[in-house]
PDB file of N, CA and C in Angstrom:
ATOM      1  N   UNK A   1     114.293  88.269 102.004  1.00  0.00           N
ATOM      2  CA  UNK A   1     112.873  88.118 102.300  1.00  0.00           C
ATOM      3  C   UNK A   1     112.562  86.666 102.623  1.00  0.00           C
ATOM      4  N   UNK A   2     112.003  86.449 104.010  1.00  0.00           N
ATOM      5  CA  UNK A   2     111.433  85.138 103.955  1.00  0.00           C
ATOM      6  C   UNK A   2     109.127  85.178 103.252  1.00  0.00           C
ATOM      7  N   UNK A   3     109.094  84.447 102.946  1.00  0.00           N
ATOM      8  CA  UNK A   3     107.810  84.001 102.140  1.00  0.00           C
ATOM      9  C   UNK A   3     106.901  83.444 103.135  1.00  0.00           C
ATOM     10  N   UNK A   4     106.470  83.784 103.525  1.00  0.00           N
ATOM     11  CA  UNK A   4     105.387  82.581 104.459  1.00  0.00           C
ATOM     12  C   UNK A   4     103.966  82.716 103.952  1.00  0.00           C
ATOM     13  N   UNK A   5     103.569  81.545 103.758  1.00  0.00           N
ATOM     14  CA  UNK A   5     102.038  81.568 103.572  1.00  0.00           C
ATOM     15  C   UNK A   5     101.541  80.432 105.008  1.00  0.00           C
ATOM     16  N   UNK A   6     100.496  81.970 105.676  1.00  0.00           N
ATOM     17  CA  UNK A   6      99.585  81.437 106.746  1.00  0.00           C
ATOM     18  C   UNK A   6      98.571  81.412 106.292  1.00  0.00           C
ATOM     19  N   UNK A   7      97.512  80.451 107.456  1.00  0.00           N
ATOM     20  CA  UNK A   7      95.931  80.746 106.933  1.00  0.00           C
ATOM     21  C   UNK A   7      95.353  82.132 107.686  1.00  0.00           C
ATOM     22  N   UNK A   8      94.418  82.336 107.993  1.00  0.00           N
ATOM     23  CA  UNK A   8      93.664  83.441 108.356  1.00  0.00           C
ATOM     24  C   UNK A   8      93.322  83.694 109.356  1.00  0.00           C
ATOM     25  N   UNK A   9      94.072  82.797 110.671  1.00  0.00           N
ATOM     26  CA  UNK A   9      93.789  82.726 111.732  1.00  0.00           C
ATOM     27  C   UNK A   9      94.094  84.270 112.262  1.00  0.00           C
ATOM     28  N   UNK A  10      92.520  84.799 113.612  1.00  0.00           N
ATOM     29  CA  UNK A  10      92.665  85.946 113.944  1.00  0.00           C
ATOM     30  C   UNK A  10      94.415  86.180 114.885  1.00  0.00           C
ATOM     31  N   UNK A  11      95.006  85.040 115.113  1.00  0.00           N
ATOM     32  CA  UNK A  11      96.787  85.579 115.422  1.00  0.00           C
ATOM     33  C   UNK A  11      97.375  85.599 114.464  1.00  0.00           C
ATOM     34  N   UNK A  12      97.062  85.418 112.628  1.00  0.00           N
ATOM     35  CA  UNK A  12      98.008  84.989 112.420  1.00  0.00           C
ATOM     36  C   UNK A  12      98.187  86.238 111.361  1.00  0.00           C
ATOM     37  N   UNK A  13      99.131  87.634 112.173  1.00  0.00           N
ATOM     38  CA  UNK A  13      99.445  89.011 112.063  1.00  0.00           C
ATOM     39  C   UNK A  13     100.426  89.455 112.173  1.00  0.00           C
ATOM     40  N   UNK A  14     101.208  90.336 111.548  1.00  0.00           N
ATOM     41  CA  UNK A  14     102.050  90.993 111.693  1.00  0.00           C
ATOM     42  C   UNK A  14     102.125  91.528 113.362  1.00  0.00           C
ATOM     43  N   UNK A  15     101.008  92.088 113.805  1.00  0.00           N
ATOM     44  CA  UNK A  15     100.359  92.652 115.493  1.00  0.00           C
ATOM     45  C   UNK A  15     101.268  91.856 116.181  1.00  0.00           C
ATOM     46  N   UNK A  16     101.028  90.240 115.722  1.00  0.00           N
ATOM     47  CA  UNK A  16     101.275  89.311 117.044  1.00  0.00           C
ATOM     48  C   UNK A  16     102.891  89.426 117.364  1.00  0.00           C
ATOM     49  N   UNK A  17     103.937  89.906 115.885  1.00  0.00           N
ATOM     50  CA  UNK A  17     105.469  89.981 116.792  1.00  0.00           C
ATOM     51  C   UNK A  17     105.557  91.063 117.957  1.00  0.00           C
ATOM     52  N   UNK A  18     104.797  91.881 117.732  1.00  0.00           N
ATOM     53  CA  UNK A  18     104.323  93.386 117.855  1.00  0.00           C
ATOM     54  C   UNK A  18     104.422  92.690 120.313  1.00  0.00           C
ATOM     55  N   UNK A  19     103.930  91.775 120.296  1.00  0.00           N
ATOM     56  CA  UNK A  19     103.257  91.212 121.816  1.00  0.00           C
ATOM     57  C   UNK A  19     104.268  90.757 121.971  1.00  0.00           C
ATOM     58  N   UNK A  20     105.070  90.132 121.018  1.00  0.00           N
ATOM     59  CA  UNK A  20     106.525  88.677 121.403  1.00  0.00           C
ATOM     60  C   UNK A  20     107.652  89.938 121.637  1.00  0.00           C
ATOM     61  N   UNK A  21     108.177  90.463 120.226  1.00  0.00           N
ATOM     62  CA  UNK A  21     109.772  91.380 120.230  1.00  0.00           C
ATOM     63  C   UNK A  21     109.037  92.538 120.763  1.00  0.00           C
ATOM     64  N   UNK A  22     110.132  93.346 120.895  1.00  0.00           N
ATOM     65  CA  UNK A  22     110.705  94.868 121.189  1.00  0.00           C
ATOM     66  C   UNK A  22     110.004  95.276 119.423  1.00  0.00           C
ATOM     67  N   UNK A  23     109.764  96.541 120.042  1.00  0.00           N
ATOM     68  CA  UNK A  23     109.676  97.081 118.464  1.00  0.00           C
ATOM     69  C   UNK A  23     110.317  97.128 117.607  1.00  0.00           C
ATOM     70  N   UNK A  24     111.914  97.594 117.951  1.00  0.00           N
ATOM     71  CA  UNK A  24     112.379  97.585 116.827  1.00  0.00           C
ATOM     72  C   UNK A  24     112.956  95.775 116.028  1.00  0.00           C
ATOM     73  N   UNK A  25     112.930  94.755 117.042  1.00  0.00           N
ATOM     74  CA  UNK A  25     112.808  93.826 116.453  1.00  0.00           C
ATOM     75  C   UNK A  25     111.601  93.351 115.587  1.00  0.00           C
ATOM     76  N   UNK A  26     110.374  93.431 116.314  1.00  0.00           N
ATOM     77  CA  UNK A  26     109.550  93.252 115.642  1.00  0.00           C
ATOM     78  C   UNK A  26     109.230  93.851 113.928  1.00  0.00           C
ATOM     79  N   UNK A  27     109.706  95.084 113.825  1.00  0.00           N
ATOM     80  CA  UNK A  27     109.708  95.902 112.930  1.00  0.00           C
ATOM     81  C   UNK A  27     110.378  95.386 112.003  1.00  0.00           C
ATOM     82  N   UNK A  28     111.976  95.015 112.722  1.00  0.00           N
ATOM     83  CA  UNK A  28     113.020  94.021 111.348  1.00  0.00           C
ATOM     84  C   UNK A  28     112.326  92.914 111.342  1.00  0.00           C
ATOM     85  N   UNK A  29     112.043  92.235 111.804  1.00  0.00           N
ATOM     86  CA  UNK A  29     111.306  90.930 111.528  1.00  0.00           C
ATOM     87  C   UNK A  29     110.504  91.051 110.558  1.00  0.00           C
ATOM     88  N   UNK A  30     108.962  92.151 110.768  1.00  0.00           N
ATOM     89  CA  UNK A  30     108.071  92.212 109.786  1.00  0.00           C
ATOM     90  C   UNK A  30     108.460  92.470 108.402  1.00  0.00           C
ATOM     91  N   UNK A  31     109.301  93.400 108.480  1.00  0.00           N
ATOM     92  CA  UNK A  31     110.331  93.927 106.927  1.00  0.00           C
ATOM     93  C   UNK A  31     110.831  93.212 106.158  1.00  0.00           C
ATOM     94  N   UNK A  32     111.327  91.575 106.881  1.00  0.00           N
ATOM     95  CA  UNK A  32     111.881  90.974 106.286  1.00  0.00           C
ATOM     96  C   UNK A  32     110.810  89.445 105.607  1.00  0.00           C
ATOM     97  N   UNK A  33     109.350  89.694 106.248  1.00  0.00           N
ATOM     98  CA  UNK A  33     108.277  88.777 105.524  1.00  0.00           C
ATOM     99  C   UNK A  33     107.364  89.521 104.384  1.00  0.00           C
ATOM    100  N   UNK A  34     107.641  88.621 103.645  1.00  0.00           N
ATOM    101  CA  UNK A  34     106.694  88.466 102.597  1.00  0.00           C
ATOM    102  C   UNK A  34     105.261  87.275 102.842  1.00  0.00           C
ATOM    103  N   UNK A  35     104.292  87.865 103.244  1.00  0.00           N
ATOM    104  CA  UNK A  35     103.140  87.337 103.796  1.00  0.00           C
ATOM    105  C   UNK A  35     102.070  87.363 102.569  1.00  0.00           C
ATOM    106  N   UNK A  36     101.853  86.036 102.322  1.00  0.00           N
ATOM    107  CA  UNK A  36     100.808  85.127 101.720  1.00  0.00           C
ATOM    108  C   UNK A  36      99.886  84.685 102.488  1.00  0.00           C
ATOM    109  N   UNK A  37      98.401  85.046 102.332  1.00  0.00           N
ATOM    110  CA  UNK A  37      97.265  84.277 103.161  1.00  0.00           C
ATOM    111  C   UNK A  37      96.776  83.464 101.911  1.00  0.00           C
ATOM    112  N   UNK A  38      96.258  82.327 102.999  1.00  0.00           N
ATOM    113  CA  UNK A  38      95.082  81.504 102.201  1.00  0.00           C
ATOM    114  C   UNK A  38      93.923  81.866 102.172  1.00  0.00           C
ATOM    115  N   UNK A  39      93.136  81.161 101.002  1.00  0.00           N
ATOM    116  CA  UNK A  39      91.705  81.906 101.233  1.00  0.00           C
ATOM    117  C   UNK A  39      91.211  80.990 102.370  1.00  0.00           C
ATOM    118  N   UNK A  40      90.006  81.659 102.461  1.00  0.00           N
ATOM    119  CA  UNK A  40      89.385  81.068 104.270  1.00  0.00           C
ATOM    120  C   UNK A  40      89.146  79.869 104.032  1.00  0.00           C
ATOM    121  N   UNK A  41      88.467  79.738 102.828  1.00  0.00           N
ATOM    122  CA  UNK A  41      87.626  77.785 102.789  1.00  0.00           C
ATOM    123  C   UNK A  41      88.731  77.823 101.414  1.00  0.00           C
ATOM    124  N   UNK A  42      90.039  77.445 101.516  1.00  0.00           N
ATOM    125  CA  UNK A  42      90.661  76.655 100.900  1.00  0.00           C
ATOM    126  C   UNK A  42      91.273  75.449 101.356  1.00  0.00           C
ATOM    127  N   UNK A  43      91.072  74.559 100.252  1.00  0.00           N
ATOM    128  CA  UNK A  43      91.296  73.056 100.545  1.00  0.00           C
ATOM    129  C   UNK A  43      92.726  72.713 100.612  1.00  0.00           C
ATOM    130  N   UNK A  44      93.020  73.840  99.188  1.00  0.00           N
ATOM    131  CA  UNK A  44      94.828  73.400  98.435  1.00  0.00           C
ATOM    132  C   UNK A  44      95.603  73.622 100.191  1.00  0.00           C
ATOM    133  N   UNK A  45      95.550  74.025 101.076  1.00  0.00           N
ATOM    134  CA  UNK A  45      96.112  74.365 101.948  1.00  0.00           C
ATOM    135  C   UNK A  45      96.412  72.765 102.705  1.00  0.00           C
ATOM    136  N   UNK A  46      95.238  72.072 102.746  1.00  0.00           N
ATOM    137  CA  UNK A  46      95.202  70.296 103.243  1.00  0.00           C
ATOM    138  C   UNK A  46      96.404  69.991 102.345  1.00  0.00           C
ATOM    139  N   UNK A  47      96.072  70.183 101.198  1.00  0.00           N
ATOM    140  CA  UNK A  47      96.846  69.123 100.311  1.00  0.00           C
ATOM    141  C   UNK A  47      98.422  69.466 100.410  1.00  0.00           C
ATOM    142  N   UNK A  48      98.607  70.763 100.517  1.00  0.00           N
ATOM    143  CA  UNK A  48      99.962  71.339 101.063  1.00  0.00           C
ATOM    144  C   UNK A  48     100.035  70.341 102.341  1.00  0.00           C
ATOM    145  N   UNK A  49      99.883  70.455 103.229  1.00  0.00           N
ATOM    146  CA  UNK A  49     100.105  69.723 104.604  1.00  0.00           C
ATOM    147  C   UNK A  49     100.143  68.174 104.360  1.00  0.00           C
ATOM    148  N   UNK A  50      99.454  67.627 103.505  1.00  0.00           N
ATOM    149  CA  UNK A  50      99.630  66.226 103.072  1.00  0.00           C
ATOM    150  C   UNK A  50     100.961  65.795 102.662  1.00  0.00           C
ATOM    151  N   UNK A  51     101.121  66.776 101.566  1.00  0.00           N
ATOM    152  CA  UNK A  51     102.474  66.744 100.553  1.00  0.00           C
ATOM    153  C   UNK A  51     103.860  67.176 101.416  1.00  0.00           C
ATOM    154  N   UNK A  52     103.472  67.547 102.873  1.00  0.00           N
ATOM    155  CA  UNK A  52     104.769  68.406 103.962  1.00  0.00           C
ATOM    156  C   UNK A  52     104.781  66.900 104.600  1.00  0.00           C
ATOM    157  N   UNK A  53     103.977  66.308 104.924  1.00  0.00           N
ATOM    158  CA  UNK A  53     103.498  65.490 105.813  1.00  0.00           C
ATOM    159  C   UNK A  53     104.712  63.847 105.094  1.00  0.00           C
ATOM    160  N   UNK A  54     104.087  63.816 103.997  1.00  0.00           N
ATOM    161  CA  UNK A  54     104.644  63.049 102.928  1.00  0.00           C
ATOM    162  C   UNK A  54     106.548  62.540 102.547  1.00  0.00           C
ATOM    163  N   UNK A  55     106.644  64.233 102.656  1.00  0.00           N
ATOM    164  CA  UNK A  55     108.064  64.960 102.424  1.00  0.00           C
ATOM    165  C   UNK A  55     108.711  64.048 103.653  1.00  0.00           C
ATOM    166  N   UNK A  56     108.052  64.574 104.988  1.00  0.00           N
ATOM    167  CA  UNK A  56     108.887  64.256 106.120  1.00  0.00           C
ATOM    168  C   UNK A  56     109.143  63.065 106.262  1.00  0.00           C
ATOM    169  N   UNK A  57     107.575  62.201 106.252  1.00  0.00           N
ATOM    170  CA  UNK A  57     107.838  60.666 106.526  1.00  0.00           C
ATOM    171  C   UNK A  57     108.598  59.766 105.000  1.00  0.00           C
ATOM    172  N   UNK A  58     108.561  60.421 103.852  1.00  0.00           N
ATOM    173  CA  UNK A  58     108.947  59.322 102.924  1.00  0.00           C
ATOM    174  C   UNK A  58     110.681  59.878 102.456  1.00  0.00           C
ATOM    175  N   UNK A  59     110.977  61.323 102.600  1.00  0.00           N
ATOM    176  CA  UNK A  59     112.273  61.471 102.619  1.00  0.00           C
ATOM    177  C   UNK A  59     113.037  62.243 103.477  1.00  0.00           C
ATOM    178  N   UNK A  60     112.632  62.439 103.908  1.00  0.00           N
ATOM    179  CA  UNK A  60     113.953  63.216 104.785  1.00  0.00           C
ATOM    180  C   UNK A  60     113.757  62.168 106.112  1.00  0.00           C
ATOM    181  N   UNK A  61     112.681  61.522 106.776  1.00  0.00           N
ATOM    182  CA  UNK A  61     112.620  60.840 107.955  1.00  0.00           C
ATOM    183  C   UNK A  61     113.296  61.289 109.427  1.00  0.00           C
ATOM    184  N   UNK A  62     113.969  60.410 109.993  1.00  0.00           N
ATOM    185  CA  UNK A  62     114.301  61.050 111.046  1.00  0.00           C
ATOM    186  C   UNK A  62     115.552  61.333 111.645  1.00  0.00           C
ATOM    187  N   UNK A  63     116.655  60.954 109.734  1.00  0.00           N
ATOM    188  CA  UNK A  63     118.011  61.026 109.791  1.00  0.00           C
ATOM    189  C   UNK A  63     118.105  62.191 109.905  1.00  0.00           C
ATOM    190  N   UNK A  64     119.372  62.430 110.368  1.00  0.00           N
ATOM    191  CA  UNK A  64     120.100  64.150 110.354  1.00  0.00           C
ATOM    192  C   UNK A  64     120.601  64.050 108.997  1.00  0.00           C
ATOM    193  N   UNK A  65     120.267  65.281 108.439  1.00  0.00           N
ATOM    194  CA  UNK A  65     121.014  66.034 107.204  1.00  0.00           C
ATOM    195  C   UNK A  65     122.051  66.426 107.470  1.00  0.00           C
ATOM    196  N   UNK A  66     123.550  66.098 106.747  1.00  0.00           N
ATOM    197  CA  UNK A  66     124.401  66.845 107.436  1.00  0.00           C
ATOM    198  C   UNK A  66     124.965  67.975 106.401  1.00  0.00           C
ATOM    199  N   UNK A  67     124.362  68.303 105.573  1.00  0.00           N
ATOM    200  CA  UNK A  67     124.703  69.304 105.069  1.00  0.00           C
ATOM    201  C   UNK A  67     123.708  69.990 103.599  1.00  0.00           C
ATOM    202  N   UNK A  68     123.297  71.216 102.977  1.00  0.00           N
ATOM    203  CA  UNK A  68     122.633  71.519 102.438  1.00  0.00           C
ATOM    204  C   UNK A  68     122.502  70.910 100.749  1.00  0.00           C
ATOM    205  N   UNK A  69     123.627  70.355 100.566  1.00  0.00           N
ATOM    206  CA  UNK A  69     123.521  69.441  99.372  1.00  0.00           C
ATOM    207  C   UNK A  69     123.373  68.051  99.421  1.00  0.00           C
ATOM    208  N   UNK A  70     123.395  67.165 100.346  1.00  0.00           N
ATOM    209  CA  UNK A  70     122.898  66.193 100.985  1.00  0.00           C
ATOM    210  C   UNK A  70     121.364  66.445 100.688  1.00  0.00           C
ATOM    211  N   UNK A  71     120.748  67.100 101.383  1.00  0.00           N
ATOM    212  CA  UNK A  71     119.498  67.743 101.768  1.00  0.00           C
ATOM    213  C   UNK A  71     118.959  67.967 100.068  1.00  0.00           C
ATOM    214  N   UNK A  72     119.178  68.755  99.835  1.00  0.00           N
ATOM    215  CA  UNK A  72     119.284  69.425  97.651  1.00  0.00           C
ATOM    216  C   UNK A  72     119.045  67.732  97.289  1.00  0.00           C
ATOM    217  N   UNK A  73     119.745  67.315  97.400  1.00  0.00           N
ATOM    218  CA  UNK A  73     119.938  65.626  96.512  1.00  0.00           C
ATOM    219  C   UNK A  73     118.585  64.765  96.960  1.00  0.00           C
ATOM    220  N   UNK A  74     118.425  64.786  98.312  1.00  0.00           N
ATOM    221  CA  UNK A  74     117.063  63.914  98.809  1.00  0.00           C
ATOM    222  C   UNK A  74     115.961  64.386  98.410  1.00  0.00           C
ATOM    223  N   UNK A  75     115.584  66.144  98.464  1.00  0.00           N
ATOM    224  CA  UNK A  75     114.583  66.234  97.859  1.00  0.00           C
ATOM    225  C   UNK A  75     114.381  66.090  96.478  1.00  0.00           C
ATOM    226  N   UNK A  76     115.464  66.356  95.572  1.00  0.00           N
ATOM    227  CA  UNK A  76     115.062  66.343  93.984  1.00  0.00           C
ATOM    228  C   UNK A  76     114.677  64.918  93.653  1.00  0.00           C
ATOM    229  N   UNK A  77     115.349  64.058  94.355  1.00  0.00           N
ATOM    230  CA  UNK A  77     115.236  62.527  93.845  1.00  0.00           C
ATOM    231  C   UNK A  77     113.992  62.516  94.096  1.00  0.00           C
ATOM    232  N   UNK A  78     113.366  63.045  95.333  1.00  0.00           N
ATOM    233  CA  UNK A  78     111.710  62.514  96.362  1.00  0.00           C
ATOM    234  C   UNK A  78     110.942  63.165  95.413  1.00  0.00           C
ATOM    235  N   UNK A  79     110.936  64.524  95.117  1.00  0.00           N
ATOM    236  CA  UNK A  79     110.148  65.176  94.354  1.00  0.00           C
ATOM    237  C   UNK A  79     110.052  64.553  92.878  1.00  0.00           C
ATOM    238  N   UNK A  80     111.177  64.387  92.277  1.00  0.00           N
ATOM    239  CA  UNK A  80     110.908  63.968  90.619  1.00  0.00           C
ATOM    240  C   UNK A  80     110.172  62.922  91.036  1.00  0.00           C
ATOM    241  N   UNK A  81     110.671  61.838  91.699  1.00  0.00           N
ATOM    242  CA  UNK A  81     109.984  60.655  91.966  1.00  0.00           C
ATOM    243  C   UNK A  81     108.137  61.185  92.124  1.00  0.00           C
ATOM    244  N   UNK A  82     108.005  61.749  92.982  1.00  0.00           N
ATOM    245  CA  UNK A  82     106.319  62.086  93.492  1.00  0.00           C
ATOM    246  C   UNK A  82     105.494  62.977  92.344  1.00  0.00           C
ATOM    247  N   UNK A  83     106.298  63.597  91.491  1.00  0.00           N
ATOM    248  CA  UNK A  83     105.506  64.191  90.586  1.00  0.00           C
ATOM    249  C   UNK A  83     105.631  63.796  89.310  1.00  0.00           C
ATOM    250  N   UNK A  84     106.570  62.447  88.864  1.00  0.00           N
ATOM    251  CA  UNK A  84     106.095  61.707  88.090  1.00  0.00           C
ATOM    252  C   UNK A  84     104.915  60.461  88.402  1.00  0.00           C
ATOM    253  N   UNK A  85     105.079  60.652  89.819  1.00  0.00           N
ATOM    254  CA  UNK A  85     103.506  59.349  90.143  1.00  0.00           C
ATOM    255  C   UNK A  85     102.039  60.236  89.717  1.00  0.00           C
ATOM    256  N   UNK A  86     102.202  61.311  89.652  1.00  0.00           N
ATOM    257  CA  UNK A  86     101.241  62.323  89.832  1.00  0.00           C
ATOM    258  C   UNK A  86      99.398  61.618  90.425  1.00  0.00           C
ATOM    259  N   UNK A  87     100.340  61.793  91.972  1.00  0.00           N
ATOM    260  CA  UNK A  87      99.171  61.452  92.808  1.00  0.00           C
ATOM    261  C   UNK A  87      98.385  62.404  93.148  1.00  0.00           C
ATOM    262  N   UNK A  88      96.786  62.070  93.440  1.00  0.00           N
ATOM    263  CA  UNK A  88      95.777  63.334  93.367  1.00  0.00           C
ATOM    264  C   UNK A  88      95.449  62.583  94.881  1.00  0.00           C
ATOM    265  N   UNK A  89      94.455  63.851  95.615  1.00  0.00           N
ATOM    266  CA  UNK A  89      93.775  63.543  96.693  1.00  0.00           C
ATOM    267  C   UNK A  89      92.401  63.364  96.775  1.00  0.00           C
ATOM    268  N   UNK A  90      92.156  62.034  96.808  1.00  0.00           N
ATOM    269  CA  UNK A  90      90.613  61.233  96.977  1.00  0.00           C
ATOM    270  C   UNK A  90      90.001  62.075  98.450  1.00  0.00           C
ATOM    271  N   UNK A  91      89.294  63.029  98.236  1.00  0.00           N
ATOM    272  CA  UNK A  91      88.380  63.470  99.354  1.00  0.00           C
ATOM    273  C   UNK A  91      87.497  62.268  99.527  1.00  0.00           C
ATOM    274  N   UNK A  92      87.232  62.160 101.082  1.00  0.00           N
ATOM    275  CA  UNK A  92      86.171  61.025 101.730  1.00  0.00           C
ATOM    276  C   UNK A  92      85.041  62.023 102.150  1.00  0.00           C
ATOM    277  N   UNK A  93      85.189  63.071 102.702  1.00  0.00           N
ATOM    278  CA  UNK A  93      84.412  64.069 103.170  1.00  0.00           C
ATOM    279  C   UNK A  93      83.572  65.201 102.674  1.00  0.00           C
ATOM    280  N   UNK A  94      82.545  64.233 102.256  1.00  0.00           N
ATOM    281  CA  UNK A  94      81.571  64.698 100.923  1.00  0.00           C
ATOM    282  C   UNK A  94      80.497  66.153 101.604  1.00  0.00           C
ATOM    283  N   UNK A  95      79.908  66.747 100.744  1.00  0.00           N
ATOM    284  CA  UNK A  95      79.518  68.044 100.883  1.00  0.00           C
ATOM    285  C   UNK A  95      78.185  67.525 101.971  1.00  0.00           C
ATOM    286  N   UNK A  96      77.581  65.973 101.428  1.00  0.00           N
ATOM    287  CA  UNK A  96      76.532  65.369 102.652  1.00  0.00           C
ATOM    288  C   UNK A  96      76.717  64.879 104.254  1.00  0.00           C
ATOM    289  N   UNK A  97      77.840  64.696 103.917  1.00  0.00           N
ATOM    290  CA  UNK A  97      78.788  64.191 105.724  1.00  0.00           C
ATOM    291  C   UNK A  97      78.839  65.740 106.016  1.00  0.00           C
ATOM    292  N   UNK A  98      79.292  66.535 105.114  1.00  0.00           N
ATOM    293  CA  UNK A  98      79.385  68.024 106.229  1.00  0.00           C
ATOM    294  C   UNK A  98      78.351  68.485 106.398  1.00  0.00           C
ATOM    295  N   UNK A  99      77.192  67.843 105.911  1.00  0.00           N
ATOM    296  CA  UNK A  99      75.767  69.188 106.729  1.00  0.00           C
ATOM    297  C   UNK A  99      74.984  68.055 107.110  1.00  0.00           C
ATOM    298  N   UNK A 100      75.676  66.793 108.172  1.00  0.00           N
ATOM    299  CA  UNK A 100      75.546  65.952 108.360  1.00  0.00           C
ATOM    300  C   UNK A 100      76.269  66.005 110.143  1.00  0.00           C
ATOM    301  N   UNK A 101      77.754  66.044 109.304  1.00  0.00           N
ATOM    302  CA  UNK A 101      78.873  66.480 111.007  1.00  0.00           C
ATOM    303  C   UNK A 101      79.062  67.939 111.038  1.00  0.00           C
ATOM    304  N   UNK A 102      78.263  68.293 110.659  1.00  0.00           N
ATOM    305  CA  UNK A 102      78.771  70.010 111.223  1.00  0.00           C
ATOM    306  C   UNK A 102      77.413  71.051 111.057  1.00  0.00           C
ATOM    307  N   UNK A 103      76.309  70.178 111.267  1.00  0.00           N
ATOM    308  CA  UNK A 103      74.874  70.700 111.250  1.00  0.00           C
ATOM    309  C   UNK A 103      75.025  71.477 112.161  1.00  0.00           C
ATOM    310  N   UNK A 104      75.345  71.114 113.248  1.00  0.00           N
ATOM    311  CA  UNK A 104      75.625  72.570 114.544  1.00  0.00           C
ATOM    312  C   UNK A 104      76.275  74.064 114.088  1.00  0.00           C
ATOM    313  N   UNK A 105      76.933  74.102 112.731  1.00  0.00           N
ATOM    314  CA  UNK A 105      77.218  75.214 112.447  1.00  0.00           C
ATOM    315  C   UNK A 105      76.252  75.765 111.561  1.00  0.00           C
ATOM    316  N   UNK A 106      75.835  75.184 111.191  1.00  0.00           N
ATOM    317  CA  UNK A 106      74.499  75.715 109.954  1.00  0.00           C
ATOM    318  C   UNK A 106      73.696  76.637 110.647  1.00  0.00           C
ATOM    319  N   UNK A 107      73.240  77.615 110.165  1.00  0.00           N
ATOM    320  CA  UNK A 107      72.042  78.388 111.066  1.00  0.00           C
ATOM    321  C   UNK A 107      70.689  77.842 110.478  1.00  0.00           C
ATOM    322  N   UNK A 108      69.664  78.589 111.613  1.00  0.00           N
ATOM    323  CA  UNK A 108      68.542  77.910 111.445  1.00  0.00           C
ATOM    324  C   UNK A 108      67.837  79.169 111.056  1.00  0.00           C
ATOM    325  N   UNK A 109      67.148  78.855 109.902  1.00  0.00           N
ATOM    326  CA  UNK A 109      66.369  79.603 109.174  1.00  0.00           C
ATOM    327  C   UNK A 109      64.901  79.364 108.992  1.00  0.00           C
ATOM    328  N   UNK A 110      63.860  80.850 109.967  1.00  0.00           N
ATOM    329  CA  UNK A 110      62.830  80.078 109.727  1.00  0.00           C
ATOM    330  C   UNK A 110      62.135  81.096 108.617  1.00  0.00           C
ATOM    331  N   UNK A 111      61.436  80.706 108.259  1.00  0.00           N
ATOM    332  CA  UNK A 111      59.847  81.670 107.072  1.00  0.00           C
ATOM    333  C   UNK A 111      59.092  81.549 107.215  1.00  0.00           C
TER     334      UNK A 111
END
């Protein structure tokens, strides 16, 4: 089983191998995911992408891995290292900047 967690995007479906493979590929393909969605207005999903983001530029970079215990060794060192700093994420983008920059989505309500 591969695991994937997507967000909620209207492609982001089992349907869509359904357009790419043949059926019966598509079919082994789907069989073999285990599909996780995010909730719609979740944040933890940023902070995932921060912490991927993080991964890439502070250990693995833009050397080649040449093999899966190589690889095993860089992350445990990166990880113990990052979750004994136990760094949190300072949001800048307060609940007043969003009905501020994104007033165009707000509806207008009259009485």
């Amino acid at each position: 089983k591969v695991v994937l967690v997507m967000d909620n995007l209207n492609t982001h479906s089992i349907a869509s191998l359904y357009q790419i493979f043949t059926p019966e590929k598509a079919f082994n393909l789907a069989s073999r995911l285990e599909i996780h969605y995010t909730p719609k207005h979740g944040s933890w999903l940023d902070i995932a992408e921060i912490e991927l983001s993080a991964l890439g530029r502070q250990c693995i970079g833009k050397e080649r891995i040449p093999d899966l215990e190589t690889l095993r060794s860089l992350l445990k060192s990166w990880y113990v290292d990052r979750n004994n700093k136990q760094r949190g994420v300072e949001w800048h983008f307060t609940t007043s900047d969003a009905r501020t920059k994104l007033k165009h989505l707000y509806p207008i309500i009259s009485i």
